[in-house]
PDB file of N, CA and C in Angstrom:
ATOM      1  N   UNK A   1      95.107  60.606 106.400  1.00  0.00           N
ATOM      2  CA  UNK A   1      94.519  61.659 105.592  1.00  0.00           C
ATOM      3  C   UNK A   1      94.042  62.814 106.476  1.00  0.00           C
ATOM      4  N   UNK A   2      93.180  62.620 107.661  1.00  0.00           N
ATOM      5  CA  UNK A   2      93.189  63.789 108.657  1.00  0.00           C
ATOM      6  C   UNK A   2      94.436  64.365 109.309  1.00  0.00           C
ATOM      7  N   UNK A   3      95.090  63.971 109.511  1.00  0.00           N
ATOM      8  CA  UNK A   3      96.402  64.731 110.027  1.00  0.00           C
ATOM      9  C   UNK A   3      96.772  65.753 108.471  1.00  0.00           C
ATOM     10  N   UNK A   4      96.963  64.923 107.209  1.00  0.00           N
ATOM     11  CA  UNK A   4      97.686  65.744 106.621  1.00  0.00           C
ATOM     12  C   UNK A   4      96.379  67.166 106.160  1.00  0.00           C
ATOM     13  N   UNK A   5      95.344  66.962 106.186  1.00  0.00           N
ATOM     14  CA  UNK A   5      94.468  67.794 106.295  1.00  0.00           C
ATOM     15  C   UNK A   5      94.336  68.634 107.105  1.00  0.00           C
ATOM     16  N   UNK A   6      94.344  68.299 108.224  1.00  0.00           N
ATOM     17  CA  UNK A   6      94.915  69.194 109.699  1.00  0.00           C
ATOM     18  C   UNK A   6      96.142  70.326 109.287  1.00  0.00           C
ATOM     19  N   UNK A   7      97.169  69.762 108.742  1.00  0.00           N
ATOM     20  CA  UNK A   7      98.055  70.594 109.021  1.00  0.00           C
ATOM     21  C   UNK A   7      97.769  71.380 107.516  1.00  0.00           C
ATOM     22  N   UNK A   8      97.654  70.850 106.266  1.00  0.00           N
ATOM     23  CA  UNK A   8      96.906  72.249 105.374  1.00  0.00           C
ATOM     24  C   UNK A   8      96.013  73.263 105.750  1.00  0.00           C
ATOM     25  N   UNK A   9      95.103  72.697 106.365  1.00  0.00           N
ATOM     26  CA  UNK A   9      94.325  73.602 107.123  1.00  0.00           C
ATOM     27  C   UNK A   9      94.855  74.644 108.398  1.00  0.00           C
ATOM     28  N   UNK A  10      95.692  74.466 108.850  1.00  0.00           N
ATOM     29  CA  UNK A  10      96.371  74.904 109.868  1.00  0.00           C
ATOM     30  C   UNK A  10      97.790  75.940 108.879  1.00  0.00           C
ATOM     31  N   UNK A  11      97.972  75.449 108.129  1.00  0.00           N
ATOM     32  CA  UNK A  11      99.137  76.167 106.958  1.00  0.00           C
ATOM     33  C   UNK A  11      98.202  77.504 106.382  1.00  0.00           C
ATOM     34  N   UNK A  12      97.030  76.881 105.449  1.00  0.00           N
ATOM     35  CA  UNK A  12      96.333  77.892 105.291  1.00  0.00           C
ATOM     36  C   UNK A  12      95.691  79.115 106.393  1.00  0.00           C
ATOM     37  N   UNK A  13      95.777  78.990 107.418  1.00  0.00           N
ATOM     38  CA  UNK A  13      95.293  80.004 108.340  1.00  0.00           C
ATOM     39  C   UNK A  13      96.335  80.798 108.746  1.00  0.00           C
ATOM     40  N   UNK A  14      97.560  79.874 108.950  1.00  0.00           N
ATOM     41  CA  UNK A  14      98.616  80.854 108.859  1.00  0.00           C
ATOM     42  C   UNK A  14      99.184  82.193 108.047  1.00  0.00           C
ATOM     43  N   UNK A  15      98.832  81.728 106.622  1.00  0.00           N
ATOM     44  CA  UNK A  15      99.435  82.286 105.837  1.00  0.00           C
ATOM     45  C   UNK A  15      98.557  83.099 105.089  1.00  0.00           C
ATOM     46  N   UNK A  16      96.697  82.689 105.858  1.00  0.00           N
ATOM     47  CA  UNK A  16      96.099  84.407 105.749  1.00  0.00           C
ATOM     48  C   UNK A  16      96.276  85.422 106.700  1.00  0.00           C
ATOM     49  N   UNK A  17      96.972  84.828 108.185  1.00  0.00           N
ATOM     50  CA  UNK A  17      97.143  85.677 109.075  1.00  0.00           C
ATOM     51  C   UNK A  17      98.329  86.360 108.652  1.00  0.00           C
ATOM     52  N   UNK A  18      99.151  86.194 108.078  1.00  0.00           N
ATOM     53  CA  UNK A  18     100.593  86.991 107.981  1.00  0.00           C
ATOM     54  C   UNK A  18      99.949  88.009 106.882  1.00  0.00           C
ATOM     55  N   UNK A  19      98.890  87.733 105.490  1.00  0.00           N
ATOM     56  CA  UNK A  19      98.431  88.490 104.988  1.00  0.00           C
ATOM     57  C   UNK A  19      97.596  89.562 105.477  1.00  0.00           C
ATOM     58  N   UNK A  20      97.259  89.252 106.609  1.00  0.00           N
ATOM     59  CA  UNK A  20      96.140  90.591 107.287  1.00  0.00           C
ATOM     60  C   UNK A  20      96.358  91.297 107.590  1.00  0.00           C
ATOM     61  N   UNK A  21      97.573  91.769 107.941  1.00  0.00           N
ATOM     62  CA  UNK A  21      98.574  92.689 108.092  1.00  0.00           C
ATOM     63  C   UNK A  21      99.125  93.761 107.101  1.00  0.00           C
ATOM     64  N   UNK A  22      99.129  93.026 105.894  1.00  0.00           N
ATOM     65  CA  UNK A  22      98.993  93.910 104.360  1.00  0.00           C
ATOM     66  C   UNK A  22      97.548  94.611 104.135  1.00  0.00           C
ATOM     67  N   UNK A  23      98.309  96.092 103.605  1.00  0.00           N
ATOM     68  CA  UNK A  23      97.328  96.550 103.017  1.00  0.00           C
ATOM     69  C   UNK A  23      97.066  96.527 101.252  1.00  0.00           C
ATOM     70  N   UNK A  24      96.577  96.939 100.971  1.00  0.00           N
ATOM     71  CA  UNK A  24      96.290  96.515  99.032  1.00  0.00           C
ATOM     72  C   UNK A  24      97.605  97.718  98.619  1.00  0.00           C
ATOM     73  N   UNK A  25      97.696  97.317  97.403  1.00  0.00           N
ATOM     74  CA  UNK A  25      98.165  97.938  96.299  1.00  0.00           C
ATOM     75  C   UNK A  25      97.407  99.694  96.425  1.00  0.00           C
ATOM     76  N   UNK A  26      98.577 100.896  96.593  1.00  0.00           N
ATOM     77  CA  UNK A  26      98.061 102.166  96.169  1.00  0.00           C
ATOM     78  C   UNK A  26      97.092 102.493  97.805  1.00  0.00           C
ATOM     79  N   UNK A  27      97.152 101.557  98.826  1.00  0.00           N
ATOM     80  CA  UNK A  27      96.794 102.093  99.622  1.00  0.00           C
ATOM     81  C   UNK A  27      97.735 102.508 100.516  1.00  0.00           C
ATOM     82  N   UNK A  28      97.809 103.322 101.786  1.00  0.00           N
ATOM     83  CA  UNK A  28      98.321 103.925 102.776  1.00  0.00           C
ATOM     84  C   UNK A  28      99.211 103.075 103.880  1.00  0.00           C
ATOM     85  N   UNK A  29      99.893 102.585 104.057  1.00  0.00           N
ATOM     86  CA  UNK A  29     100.260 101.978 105.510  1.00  0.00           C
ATOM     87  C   UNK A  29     100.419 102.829 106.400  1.00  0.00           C
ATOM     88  N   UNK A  30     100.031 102.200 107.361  1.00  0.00           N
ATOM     89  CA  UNK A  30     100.032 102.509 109.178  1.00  0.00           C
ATOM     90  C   UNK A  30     100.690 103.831 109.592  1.00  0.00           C
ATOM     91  N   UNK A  31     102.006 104.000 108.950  1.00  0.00           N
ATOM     92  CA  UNK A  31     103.114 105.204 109.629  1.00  0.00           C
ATOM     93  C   UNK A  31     102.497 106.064 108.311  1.00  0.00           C
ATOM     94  N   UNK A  32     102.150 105.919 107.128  1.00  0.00           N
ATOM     95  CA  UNK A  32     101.989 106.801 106.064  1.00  0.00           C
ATOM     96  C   UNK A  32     100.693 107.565 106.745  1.00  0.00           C
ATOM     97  N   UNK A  33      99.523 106.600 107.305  1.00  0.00           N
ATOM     98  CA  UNK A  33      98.333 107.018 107.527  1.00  0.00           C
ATOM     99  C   UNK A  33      98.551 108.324 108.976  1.00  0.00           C
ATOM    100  N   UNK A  34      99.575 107.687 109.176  1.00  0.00           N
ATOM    101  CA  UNK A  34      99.661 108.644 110.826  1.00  0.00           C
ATOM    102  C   UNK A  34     100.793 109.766 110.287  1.00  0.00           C
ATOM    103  N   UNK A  35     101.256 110.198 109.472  1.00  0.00           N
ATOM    104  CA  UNK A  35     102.043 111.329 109.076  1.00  0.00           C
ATOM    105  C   UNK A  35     101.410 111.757 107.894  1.00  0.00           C
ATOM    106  N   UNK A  36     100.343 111.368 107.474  1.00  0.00           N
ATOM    107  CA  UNK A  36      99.279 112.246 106.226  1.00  0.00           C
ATOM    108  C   UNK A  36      98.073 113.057 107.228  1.00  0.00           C
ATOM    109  N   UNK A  37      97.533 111.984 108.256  1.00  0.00           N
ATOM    110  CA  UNK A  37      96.518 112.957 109.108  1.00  0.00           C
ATOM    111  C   UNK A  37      97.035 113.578 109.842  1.00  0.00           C
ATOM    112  N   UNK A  38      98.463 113.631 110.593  1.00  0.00           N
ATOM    113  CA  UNK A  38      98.590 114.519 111.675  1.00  0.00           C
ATOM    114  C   UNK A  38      99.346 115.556 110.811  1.00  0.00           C
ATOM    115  N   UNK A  39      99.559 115.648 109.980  1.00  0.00           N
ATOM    116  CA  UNK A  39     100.342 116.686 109.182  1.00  0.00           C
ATOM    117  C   UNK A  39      98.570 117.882 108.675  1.00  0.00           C
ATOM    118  N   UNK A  40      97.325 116.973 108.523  1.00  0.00           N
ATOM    119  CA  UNK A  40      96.515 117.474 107.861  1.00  0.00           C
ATOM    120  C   UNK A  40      95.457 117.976 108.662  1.00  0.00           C
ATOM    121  N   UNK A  41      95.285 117.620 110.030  1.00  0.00           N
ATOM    122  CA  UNK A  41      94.875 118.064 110.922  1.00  0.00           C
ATOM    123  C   UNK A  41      95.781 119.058 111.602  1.00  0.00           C
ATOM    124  N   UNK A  42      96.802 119.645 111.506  1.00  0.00           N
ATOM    125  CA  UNK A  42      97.401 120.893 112.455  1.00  0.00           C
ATOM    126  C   UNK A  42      97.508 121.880 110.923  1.00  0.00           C
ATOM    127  N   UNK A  43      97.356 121.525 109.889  1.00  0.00           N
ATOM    128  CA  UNK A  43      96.811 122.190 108.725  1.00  0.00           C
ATOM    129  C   UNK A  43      95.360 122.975 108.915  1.00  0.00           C
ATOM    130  N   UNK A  44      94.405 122.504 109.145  1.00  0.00           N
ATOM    131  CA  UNK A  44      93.191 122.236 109.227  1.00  0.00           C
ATOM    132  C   UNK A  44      93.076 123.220 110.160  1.00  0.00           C
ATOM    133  N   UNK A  45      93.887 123.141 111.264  1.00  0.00           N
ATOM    134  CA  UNK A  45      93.724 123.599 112.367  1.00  0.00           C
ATOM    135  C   UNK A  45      94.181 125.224 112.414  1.00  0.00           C
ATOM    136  N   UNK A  46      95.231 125.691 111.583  1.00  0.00           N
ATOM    137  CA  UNK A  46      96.069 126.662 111.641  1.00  0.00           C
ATOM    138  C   UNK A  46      95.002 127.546 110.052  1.00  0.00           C
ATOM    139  N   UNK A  47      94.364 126.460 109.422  1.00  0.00           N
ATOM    140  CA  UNK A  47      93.653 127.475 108.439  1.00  0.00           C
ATOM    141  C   UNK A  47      92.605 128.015 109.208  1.00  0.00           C
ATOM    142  N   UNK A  48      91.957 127.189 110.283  1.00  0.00           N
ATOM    143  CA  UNK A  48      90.835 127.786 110.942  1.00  0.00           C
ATOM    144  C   UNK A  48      91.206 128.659 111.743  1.00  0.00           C
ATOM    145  N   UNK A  49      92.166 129.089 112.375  1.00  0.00           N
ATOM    146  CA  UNK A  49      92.624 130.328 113.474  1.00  0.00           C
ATOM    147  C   UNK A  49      92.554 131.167 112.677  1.00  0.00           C
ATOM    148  N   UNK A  50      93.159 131.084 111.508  1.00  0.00           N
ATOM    149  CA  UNK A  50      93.716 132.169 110.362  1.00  0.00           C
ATOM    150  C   UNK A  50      92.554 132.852 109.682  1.00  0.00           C
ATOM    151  N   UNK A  51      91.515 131.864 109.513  1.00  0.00           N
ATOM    152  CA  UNK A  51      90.364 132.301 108.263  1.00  0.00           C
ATOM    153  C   UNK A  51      89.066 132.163 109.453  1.00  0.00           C
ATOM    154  N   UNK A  52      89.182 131.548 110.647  1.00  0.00           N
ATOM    155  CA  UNK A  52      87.787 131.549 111.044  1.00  0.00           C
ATOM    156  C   UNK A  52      86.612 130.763 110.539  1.00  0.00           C
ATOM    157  N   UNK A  53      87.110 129.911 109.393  1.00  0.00           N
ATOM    158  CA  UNK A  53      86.400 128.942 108.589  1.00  0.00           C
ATOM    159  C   UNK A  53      85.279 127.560 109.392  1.00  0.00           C
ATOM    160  N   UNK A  54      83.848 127.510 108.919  1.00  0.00           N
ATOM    161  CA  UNK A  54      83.516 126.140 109.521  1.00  0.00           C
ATOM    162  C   UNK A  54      83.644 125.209 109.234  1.00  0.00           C
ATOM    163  N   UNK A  55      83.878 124.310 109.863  1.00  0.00           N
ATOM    164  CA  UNK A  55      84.413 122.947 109.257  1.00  0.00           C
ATOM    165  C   UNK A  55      83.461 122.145 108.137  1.00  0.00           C
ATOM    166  N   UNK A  56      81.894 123.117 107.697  1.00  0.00           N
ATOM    167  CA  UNK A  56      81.134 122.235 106.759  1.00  0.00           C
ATOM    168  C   UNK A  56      81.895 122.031 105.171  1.00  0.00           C
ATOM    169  N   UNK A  57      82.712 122.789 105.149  1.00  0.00           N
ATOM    170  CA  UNK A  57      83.523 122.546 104.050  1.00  0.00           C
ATOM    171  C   UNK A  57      84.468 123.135 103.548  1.00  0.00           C
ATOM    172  N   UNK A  58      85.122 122.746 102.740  1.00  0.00           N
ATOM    173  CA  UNK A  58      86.603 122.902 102.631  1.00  0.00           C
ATOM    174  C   UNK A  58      86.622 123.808 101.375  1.00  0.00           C
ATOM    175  N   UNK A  59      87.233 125.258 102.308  1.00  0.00           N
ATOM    176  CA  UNK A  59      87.838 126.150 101.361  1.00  0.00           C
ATOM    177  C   UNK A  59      88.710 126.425 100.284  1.00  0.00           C
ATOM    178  N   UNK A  60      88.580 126.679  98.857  1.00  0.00           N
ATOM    179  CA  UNK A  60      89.652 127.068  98.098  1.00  0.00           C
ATOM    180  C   UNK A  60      91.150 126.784  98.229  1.00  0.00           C
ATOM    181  N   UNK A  61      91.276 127.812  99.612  1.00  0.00           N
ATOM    182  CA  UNK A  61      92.168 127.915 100.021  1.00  0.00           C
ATOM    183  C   UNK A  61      93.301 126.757 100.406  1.00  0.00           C
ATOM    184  N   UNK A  62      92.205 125.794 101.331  1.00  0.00           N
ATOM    185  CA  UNK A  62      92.844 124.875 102.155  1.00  0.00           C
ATOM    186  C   UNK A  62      93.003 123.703 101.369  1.00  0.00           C
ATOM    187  N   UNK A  63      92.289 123.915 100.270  1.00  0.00           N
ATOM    188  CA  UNK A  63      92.129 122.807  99.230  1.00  0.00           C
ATOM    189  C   UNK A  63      93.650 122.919  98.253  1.00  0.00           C
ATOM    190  N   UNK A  64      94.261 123.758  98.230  1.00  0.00           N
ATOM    191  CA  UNK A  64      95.749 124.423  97.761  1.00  0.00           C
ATOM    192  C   UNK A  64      96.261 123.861  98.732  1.00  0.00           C
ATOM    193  N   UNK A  65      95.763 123.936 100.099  1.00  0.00           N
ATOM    194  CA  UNK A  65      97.223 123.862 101.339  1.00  0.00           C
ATOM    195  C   UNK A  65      97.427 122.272 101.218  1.00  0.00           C
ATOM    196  N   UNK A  66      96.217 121.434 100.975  1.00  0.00           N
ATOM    197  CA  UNK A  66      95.898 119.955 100.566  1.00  0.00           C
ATOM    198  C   UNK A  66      97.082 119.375  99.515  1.00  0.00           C
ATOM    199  N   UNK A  67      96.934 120.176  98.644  1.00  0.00           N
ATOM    200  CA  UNK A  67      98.069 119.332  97.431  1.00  0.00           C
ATOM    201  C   UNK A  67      99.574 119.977  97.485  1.00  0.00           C
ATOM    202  N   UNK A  68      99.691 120.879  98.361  1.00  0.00           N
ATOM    203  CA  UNK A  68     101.009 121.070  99.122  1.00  0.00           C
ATOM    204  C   UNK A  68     101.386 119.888  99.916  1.00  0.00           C
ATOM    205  N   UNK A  69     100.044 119.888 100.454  1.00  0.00           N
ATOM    206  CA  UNK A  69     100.945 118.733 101.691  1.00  0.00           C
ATOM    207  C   UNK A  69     101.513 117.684 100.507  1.00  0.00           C
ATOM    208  N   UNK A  70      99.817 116.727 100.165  1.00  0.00           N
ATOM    209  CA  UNK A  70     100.221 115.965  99.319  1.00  0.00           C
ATOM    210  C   UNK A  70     101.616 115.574  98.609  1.00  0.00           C
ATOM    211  N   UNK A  71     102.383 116.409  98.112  1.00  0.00           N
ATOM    212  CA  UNK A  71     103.587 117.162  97.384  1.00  0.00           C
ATOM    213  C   UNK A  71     104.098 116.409  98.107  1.00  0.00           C
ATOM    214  N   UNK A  72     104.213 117.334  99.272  1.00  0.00           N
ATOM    215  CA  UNK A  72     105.811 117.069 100.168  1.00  0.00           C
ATOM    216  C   UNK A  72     105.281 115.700 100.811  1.00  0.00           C
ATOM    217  N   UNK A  73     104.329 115.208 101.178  1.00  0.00           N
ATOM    218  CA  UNK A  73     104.796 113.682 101.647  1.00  0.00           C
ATOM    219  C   UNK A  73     104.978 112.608 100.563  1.00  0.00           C
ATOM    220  N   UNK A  74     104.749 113.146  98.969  1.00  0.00           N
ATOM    221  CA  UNK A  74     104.995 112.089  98.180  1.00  0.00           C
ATOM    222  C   UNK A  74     103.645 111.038  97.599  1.00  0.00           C
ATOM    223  N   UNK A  75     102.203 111.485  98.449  1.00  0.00           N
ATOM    224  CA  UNK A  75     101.272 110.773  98.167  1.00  0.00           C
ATOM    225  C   UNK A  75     100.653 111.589  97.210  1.00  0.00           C
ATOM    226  N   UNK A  76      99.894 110.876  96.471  1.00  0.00           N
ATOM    227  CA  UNK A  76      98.527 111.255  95.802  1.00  0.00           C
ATOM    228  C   UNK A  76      97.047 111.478  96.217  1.00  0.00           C
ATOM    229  N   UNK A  77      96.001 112.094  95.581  1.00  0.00           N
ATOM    230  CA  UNK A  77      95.110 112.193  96.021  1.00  0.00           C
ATOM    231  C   UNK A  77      94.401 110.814  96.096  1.00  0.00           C
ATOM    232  N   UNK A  78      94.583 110.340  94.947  1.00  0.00           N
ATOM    233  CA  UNK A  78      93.808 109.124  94.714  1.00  0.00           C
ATOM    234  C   UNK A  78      94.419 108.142  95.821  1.00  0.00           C
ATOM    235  N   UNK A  79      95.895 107.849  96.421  1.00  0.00           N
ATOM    236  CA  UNK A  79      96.125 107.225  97.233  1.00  0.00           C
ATOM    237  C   UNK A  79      95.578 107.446  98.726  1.00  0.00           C
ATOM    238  N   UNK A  80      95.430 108.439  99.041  1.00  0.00           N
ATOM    239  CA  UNK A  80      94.514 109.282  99.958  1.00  0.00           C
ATOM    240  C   UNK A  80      93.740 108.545 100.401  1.00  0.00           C
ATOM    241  N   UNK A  81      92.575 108.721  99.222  1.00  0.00           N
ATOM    242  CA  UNK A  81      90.997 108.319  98.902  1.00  0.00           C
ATOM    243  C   UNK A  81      90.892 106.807  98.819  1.00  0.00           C
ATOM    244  N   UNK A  82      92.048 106.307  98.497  1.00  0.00           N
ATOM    245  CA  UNK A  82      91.614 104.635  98.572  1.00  0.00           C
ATOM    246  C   UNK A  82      92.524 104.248 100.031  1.00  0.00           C
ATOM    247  N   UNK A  83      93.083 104.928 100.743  1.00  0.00           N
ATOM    248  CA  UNK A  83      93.126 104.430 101.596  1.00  0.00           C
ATOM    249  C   UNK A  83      92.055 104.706 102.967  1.00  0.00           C
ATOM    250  N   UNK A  84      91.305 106.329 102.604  1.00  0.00           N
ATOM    251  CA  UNK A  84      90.100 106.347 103.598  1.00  0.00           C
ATOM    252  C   UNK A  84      89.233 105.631 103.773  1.00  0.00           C
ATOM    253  N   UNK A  85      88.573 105.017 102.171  1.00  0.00           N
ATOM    254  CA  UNK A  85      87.771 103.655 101.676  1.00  0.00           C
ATOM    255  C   UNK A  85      88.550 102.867 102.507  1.00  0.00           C
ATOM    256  N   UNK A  86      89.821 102.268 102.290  1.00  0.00           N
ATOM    257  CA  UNK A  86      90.110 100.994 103.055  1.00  0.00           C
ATOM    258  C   UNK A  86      89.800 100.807 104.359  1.00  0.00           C
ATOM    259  N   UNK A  87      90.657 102.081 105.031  1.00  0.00           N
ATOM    260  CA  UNK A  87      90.438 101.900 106.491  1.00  0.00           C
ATOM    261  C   UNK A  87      88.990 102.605 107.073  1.00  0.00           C
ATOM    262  N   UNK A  88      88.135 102.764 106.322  1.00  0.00           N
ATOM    263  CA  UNK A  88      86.779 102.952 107.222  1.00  0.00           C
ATOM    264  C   UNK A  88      86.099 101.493 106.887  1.00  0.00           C
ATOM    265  N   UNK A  89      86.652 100.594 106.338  1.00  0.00           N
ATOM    266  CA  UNK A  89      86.404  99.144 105.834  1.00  0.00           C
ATOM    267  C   UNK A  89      87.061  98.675 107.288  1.00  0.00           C
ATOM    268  N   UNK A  90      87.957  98.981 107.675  1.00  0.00           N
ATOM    269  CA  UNK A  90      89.154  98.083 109.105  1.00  0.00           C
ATOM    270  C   UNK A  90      88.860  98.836 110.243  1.00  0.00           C
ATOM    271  N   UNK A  91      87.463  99.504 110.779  1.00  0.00           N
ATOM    272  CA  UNK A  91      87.673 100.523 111.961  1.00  0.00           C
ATOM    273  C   UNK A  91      88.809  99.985 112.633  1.00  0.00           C
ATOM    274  N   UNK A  92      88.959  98.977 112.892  1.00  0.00           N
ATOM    275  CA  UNK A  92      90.205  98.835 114.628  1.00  0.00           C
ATOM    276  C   UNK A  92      91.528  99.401 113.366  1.00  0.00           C
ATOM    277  N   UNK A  93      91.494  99.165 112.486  1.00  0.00           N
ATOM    278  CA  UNK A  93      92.874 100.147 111.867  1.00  0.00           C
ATOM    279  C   UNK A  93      92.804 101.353 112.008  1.00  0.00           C
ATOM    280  N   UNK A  94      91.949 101.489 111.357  1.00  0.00           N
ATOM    281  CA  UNK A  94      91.579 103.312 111.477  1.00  0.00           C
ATOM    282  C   UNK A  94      91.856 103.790 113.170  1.00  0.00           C
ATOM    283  N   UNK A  95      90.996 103.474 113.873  1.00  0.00           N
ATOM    284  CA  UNK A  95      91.426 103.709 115.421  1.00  0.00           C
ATOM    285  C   UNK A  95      92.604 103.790 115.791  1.00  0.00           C
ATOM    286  N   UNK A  96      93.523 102.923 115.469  1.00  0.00           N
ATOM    287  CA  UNK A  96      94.899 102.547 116.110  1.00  0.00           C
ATOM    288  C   UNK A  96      95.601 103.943 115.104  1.00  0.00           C
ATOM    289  N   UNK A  97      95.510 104.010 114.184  1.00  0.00           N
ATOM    290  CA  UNK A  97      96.189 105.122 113.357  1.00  0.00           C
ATOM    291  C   UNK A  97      95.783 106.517 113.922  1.00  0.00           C
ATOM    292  N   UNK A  98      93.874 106.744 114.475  1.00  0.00           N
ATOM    293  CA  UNK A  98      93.885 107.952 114.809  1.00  0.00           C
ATOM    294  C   UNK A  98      94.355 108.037 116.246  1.00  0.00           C
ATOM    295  N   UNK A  99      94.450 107.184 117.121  1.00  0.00           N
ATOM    296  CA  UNK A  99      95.245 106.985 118.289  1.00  0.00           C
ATOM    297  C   UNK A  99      96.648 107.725 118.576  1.00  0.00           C
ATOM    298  N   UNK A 100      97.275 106.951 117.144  1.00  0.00           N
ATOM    299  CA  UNK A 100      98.645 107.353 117.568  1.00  0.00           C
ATOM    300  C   UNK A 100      98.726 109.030 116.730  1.00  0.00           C
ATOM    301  N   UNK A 101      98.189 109.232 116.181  1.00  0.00           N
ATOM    302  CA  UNK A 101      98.120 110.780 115.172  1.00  0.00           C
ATOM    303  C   UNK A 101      97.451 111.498 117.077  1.00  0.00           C
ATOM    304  N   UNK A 102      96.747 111.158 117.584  1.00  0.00           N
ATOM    305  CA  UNK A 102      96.397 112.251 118.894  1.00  0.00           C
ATOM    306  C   UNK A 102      97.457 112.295 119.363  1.00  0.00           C
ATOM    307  N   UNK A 103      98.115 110.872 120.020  1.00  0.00           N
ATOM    308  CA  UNK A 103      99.441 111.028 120.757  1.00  0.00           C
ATOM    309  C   UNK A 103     100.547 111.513 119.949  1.00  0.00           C
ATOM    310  N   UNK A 104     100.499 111.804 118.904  1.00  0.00           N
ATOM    311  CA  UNK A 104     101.754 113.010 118.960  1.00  0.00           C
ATOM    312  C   UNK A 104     101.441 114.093 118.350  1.00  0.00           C
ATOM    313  N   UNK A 105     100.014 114.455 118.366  1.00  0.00           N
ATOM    314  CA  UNK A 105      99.651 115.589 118.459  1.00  0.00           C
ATOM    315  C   UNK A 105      99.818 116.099 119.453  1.00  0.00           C
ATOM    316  N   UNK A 106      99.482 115.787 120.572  1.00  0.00           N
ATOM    317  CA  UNK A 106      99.184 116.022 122.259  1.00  0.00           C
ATOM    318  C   UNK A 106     100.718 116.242 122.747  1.00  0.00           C
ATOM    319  N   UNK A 107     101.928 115.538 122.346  1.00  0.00           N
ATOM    320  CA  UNK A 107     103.009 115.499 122.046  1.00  0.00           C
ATOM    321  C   UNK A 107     103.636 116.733 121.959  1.00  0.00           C
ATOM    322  N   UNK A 108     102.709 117.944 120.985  1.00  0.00           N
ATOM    323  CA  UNK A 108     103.369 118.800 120.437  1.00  0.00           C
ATOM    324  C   UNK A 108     103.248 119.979 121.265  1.00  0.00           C
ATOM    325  N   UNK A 109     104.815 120.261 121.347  1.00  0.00           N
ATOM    326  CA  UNK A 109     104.544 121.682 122.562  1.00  0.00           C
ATOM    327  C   UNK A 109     104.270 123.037 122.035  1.00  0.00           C
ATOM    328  N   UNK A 110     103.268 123.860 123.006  1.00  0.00           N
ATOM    329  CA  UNK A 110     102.783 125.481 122.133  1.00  0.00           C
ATOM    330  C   UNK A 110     104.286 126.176 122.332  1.00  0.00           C
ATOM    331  N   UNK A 111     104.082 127.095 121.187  1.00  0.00           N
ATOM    332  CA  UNK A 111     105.167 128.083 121.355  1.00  0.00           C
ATOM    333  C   UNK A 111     104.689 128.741 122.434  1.00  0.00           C
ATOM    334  N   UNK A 112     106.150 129.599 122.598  1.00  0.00           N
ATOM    335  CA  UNK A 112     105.594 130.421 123.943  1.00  0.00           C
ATOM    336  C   UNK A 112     106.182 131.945 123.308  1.00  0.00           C
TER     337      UNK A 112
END
């Protein structure tokens, strides 16, 4: 009876580890999260050269440039928003996503 207990127990740990890796329903994965912020940060970035804006809050304007992006990558707002909830729930996710969004920001060469 301990052995076969052993190995349920050992089955079950497995097969929450392959789940930890999933994210929920309507939330963001990993490559989505790193081509929604680095697309929204050189946004961010190009409204502030342009308008001189402080970052305490988000202009009219940029709030338009927002559901453009949105558009063209295919997400929603609400998918957005439940995936910021998620991953400020997973910091080491969040990290690893804003990690790789620097490195290919840093990536990106200035015009000349």
């Amino acid at each position: 009876m301990k052995k076969c207990s052993f190995f349920l127990l050992a089955a079950l740990l497995a097969l929450s580890a392959c789940r930890h890796d999933e994210v929920p329903p309507g939330v963001l994965g990993h490559d989505q999260m790193v081509a929604f912020l680095g697309e929204a940060y050189l946004l961010e970035g190009q409204y502030a050269v342009a308008t001189r804006y402080a970052y305490d809050s988000v202009p009219d304007g940029l709030a338009g440039a927002y559901d453009a992006l949105l558009d063209s990558l295919g997400f929603t707002r609400a998918q957005v928003d439940s995936s910021l909830t998620f991953y400020a729930a997973h910091a080491e996710r969040y990290e690893a996503i804003q990690e790789e969004v620097l490195a290919r920001l840093n990536g990106i060469q200035p015009l000349e």
